[in-house]
PDB file of N, CA and C in Angstrom:
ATOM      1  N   UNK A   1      -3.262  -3.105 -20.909  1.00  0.00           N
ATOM      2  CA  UNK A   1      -2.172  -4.002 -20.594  1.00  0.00           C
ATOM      3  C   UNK A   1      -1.790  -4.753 -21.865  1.00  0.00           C
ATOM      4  N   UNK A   2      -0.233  -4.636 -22.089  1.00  0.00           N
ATOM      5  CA  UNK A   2      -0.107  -5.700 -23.284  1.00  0.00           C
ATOM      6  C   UNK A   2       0.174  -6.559 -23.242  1.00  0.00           C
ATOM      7  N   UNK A   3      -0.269  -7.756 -24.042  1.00  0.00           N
ATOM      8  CA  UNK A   3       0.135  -9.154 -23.720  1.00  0.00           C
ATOM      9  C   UNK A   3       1.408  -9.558 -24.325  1.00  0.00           C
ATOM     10  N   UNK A   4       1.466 -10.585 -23.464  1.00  0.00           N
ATOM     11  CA  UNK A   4       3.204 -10.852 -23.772  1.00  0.00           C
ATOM     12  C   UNK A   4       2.825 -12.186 -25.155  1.00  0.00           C
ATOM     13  N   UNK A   5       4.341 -12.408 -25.694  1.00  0.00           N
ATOM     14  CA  UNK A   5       4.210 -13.095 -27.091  1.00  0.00           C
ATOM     15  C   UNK A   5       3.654 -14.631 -26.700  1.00  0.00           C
ATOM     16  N   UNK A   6       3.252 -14.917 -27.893  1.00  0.00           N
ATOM     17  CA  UNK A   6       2.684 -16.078 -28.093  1.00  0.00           C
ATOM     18  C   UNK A   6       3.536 -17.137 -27.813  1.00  0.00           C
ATOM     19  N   UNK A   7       3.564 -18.147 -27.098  1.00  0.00           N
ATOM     20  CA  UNK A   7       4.555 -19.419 -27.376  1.00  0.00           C
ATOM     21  C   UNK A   7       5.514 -19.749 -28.243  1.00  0.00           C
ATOM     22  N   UNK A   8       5.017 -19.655 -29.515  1.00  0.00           N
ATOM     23  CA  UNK A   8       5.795 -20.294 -30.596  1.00  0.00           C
ATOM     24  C   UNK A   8       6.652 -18.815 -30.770  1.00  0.00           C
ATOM     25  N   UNK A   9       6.921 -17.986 -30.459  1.00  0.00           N
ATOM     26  CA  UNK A   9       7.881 -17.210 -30.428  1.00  0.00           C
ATOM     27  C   UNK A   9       9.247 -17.306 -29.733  1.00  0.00           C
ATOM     28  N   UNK A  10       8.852 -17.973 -28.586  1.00  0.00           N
ATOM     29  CA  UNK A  10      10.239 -18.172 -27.603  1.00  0.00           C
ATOM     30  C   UNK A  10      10.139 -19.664 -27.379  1.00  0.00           C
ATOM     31  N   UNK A  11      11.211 -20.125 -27.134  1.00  0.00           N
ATOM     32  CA  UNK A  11      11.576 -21.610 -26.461  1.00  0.00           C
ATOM     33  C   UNK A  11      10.700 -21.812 -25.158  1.00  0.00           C
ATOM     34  N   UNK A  12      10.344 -22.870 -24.350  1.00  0.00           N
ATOM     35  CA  UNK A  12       9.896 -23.308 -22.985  1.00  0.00           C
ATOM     36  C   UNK A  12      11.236 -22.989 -21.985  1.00  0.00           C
ATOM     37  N   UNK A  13      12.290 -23.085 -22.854  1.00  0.00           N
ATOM     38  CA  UNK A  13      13.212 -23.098 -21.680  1.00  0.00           C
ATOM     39  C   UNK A  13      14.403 -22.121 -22.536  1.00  0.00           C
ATOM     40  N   UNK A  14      14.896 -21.297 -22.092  1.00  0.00           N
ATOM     41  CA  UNK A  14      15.945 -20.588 -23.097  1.00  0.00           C
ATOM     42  C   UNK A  14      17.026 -19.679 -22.067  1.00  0.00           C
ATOM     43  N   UNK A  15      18.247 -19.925 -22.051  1.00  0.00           N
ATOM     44  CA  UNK A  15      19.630 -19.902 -21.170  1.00  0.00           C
ATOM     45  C   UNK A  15      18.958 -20.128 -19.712  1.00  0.00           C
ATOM     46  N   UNK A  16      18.153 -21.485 -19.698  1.00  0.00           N
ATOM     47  CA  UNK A  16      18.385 -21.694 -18.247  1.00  0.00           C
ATOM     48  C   UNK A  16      16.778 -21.284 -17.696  1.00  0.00           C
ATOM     49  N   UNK A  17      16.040 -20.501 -18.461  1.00  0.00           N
ATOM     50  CA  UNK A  17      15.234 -20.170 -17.848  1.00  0.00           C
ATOM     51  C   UNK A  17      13.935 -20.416 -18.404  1.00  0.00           C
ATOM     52  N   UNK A  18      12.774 -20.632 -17.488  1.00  0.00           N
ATOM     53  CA  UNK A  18      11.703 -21.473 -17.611  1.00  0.00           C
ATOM     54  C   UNK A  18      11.062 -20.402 -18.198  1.00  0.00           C
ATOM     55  N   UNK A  19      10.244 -20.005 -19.847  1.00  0.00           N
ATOM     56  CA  UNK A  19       9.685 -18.642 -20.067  1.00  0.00           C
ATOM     57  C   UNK A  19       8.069 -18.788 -19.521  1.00  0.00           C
ATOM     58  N   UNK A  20       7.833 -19.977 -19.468  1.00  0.00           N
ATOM     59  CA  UNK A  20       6.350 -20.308 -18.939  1.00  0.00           C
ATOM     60  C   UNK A  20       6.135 -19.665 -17.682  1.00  0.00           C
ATOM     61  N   UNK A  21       7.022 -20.526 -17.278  1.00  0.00           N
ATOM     62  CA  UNK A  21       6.615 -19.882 -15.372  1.00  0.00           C
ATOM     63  C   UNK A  21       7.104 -18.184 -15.027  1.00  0.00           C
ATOM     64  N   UNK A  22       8.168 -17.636 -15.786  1.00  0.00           N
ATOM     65  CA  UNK A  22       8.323 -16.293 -15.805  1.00  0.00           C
ATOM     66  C   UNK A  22       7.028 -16.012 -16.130  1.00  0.00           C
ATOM     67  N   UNK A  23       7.010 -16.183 -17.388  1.00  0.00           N
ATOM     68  CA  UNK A  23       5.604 -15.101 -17.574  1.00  0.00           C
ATOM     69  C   UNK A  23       4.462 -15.465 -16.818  1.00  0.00           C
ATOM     70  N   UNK A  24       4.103 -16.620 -16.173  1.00  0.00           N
ATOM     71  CA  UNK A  24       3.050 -16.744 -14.948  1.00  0.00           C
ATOM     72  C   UNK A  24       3.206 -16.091 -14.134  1.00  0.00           C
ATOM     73  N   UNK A  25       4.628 -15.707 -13.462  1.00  0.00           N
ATOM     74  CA  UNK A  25       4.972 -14.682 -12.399  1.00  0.00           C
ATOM     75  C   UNK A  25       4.698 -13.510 -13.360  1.00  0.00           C
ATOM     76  N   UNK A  26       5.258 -13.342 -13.685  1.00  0.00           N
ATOM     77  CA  UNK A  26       4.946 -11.758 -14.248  1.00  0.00           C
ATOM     78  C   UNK A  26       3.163 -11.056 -14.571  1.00  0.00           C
ATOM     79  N   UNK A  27       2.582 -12.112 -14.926  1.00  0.00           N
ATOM     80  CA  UNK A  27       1.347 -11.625 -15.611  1.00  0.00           C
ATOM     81  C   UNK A  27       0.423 -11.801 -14.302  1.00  0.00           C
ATOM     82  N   UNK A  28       0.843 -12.748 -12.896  1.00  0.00           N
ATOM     83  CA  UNK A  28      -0.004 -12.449 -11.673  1.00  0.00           C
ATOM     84  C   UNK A  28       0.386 -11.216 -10.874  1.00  0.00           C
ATOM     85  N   UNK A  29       1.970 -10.644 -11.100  1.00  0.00           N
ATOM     86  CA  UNK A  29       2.324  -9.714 -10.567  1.00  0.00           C
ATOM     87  C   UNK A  29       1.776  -8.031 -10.555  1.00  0.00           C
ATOM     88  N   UNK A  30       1.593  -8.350 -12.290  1.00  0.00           N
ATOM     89  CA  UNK A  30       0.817  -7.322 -12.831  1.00  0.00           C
ATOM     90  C   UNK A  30      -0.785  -7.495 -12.528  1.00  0.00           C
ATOM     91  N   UNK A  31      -1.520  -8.584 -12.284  1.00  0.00           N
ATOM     92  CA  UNK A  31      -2.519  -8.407 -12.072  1.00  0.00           C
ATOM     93  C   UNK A  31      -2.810  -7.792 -10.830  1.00  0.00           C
ATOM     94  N   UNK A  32      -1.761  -7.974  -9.546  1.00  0.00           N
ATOM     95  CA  UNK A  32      -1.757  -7.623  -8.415  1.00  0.00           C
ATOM     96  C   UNK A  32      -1.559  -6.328  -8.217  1.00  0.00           C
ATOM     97  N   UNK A  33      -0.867  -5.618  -9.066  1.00  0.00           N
ATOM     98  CA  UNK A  33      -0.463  -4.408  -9.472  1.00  0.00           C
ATOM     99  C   UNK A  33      -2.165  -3.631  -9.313  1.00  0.00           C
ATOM    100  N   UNK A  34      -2.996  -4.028 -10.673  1.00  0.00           N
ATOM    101  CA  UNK A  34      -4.230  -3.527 -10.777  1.00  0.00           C
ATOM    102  C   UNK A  34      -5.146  -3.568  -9.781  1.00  0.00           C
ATOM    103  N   UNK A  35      -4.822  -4.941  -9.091  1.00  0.00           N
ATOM    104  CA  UNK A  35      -5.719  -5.272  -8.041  1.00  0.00           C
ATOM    105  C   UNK A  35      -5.456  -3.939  -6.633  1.00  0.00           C
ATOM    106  N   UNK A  36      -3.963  -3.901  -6.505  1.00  0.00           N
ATOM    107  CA  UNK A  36      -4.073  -2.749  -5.746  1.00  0.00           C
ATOM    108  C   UNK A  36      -4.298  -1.491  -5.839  1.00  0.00           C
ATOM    109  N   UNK A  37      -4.238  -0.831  -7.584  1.00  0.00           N
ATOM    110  CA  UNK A  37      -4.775   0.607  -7.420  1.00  0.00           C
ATOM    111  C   UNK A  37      -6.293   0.604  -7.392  1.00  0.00           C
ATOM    112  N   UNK A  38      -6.883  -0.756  -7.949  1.00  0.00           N
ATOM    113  CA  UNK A  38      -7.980  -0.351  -7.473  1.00  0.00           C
ATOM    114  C   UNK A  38      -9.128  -0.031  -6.191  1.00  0.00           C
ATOM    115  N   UNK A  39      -8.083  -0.688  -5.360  1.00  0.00           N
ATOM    116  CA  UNK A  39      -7.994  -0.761  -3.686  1.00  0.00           C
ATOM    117  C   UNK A  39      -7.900   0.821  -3.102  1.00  0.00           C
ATOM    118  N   UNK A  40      -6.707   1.226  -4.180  1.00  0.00           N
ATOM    119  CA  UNK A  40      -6.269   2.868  -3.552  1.00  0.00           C
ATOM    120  C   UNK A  40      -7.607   3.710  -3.768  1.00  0.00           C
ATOM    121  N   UNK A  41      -8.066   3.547  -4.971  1.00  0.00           N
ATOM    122  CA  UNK A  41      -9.208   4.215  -5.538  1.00  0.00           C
ATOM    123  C   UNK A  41     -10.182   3.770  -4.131  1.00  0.00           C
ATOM    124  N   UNK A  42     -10.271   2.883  -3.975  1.00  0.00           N
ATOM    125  CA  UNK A  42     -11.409   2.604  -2.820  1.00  0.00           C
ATOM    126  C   UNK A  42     -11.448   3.313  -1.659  1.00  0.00           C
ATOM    127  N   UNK A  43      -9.812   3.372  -1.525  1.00  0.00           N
ATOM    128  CA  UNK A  43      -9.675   4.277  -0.133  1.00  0.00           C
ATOM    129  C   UNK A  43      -9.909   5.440  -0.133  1.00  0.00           C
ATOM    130  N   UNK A  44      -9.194   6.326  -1.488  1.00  0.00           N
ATOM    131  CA  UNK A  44      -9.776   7.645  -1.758  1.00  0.00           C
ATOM    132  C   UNK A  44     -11.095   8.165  -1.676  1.00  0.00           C
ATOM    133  N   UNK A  45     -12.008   7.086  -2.058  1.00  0.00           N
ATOM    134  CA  UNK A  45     -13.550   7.237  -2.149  1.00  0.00           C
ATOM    135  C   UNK A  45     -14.167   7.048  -0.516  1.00  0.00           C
ATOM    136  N   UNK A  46     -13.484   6.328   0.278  1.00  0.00           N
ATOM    137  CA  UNK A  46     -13.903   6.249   1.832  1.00  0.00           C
ATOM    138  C   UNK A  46     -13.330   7.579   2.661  1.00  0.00           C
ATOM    139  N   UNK A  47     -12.064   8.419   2.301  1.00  0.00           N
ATOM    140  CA  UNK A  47     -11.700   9.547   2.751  1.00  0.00           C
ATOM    141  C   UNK A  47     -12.538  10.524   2.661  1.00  0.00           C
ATOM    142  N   UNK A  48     -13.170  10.498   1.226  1.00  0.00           N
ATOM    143  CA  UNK A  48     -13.785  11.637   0.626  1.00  0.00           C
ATOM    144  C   UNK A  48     -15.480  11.554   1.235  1.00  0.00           C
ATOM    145  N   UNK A  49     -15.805  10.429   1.409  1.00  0.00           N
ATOM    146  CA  UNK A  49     -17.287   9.959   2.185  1.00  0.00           C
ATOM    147  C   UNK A  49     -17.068  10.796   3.630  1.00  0.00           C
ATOM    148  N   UNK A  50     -15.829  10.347   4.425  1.00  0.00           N
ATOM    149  CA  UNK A  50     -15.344  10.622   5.514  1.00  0.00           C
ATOM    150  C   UNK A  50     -15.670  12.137   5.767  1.00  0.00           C
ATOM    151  N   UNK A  51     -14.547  12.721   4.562  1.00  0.00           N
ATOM    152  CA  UNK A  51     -14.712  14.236   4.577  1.00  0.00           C
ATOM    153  C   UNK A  51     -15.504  15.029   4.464  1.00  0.00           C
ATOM    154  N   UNK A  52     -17.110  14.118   3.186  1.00  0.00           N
ATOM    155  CA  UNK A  52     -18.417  14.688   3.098  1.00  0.00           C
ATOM    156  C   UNK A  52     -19.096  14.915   4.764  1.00  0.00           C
ATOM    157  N   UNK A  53     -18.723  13.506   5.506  1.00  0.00           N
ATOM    158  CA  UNK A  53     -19.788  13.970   6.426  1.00  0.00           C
ATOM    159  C   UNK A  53     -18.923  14.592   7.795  1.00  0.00           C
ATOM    160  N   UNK A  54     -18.176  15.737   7.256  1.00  0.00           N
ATOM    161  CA  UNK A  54     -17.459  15.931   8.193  1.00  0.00           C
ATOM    162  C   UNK A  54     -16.253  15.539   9.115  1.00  0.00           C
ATOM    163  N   UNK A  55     -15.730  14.599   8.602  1.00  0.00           N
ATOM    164  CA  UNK A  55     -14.717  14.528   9.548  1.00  0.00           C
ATOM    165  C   UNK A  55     -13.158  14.523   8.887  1.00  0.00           C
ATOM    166  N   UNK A  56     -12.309  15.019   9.590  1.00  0.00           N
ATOM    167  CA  UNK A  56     -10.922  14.985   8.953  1.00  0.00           C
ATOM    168  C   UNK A  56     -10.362  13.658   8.542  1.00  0.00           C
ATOM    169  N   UNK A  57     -10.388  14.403   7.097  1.00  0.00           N
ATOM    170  CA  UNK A  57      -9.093  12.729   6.711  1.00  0.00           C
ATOM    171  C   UNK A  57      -7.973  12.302   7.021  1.00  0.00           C
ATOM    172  N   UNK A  58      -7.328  13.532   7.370  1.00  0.00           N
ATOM    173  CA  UNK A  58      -5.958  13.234   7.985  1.00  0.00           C
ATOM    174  C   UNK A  58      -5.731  13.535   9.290  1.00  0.00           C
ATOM    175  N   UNK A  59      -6.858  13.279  10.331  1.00  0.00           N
ATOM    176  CA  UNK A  59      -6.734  12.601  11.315  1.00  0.00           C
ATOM    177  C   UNK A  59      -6.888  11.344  11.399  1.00  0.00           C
ATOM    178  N   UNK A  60      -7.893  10.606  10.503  1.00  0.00           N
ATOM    179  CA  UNK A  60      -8.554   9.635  10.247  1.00  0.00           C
ATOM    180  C   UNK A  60      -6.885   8.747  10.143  1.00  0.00           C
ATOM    181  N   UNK A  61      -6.364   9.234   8.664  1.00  0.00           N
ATOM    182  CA  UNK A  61      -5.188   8.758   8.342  1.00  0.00           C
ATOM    183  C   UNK A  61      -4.450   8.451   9.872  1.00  0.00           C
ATOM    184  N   UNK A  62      -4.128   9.340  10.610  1.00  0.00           N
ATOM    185  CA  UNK A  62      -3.289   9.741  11.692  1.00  0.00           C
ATOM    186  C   UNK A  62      -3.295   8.735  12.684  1.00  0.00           C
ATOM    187  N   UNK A  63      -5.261   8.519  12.712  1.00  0.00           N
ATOM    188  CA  UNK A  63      -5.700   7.395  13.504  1.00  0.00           C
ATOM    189  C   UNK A  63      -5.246   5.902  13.247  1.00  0.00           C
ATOM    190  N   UNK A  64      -5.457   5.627  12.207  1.00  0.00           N
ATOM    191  CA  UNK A  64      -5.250   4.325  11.263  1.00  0.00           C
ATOM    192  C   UNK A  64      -3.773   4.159  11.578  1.00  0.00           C
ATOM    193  N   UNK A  65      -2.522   4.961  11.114  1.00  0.00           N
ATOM    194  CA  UNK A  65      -1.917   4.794  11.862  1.00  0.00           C
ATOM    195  C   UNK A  65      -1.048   4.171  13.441  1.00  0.00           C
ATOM    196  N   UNK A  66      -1.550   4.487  13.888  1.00  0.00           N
ATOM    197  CA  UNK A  66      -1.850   4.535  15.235  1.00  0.00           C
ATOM    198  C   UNK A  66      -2.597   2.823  15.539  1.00  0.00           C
ATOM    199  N   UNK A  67      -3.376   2.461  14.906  1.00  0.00           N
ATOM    200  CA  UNK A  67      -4.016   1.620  15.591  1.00  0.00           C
ATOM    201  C   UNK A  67      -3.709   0.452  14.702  1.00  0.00           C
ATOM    202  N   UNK A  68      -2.828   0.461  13.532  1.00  0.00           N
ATOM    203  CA  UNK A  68      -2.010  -0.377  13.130  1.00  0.00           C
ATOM    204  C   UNK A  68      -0.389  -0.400  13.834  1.00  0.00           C
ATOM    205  N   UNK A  69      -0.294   0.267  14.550  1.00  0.00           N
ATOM    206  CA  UNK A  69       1.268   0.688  15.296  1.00  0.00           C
ATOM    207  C   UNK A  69       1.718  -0.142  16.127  1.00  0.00           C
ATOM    208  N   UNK A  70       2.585  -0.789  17.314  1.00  0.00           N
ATOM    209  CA  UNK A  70       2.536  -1.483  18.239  1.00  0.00           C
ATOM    210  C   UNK A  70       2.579  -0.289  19.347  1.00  0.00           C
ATOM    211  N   UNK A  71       1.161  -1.004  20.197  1.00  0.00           N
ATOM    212  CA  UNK A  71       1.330   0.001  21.190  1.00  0.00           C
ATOM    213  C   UNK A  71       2.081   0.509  21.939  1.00  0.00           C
ATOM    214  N   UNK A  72       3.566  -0.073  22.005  1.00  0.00           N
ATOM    215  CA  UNK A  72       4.553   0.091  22.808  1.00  0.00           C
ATOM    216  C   UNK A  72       5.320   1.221  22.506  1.00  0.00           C
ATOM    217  N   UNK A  73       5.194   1.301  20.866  1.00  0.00           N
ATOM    218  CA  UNK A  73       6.161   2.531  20.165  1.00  0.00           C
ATOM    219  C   UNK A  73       5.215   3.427  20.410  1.00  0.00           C
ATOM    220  N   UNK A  74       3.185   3.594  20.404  1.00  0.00           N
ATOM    221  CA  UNK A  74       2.855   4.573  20.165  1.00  0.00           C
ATOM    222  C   UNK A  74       2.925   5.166  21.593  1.00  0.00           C
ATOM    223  N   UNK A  75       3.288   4.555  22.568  1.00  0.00           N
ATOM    224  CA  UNK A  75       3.275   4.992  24.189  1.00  0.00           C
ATOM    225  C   UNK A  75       4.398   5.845  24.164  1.00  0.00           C
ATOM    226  N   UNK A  76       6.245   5.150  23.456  1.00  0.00           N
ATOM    227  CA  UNK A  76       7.005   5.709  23.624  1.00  0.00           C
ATOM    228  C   UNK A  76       7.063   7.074  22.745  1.00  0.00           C
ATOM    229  N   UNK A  77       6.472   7.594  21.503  1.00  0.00           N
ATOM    230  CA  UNK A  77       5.959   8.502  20.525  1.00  0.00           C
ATOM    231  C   UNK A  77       5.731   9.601  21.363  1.00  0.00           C
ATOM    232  N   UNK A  78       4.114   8.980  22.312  1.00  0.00           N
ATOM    233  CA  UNK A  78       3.287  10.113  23.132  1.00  0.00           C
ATOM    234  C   UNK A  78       4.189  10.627  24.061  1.00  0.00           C
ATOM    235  N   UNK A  79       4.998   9.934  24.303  1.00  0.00           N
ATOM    236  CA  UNK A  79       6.049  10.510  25.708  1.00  0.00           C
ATOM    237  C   UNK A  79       6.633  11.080  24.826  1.00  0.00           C
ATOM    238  N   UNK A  80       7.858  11.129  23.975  1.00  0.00           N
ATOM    239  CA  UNK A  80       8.872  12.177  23.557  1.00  0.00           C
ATOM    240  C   UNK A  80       7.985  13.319  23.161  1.00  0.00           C
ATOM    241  N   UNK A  81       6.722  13.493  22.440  1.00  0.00           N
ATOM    242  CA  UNK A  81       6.172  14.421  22.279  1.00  0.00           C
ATOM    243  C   UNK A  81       5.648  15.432  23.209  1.00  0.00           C
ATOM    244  N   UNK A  82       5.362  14.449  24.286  1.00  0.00           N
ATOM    245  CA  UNK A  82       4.235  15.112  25.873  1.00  0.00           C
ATOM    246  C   UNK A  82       5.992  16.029  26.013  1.00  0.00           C
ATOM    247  N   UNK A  83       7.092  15.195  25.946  1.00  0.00           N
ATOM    248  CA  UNK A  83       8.658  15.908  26.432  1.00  0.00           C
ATOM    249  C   UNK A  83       8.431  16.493  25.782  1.00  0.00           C
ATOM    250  N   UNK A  84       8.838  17.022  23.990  1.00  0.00           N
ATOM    251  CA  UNK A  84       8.853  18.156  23.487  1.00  0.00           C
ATOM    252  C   UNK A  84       8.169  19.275  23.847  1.00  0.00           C
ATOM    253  N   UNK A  85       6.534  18.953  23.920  1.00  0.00           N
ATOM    254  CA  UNK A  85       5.821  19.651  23.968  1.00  0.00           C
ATOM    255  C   UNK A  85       6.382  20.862  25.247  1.00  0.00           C
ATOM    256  N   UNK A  86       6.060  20.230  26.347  1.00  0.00           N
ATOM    257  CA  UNK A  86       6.388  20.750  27.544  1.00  0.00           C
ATOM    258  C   UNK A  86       7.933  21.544  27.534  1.00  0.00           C
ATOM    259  N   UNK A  87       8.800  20.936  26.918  1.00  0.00           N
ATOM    260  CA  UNK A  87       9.876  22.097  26.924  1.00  0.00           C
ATOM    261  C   UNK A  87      10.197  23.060  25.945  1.00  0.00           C
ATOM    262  N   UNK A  88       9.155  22.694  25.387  1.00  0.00           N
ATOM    263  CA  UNK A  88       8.821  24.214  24.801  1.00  0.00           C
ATOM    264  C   UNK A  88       7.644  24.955  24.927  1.00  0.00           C
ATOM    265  N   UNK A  89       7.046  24.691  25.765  1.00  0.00           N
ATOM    266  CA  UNK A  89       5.884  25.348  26.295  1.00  0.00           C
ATOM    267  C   UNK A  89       4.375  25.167  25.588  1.00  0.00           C
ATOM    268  N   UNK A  90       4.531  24.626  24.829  1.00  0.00           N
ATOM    269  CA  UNK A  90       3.098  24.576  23.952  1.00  0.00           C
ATOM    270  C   UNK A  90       2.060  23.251  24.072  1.00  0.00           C
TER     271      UNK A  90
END
């Protein structure tokens, strides 16, 4: 990550805008940035545990889904599908 310039390079305040507090936003934004791939990495590593001991990840995924969903949509989901299903025979 590169750091942004030193103070005495830019004004505190320059056309209007505060460079302090920008770059406070900016440099927590980016930290949040890191903070979440390293989160992704975490998840990848719980899929792959998942998948060692057998079980599908992308049901798992499918599940998670689902149980973050509001149950109301996943009721109305299961019905158009139970419909598809059935009129087409499968």
């Amino acid at each position: 990550m590169s750091e942004f310039p030193n103070d005495h390079n830019f004004r505190a305040q320059e056309g209007g805008v505060d460079a302090d507090r920008l770059r406070s936003i900016i440099k927590r934004h980016i930290r949040l940035e890191e903070e979440v791939k390293a989160l992704r990495g975490d998840q990848k590593d719980i899929m792959s545990e998942a998948k060692s001991a057998g079980y599908c990840p992308k049901t798992i995924k499918q599940v998670i889904r689902i149980m973050n969903a509001d149950p109301k949509d996943v009721q109305e989901a299961e019905h158009l599908l139970d419909t598809y299903r059935r009129a087409l025979g499968c």
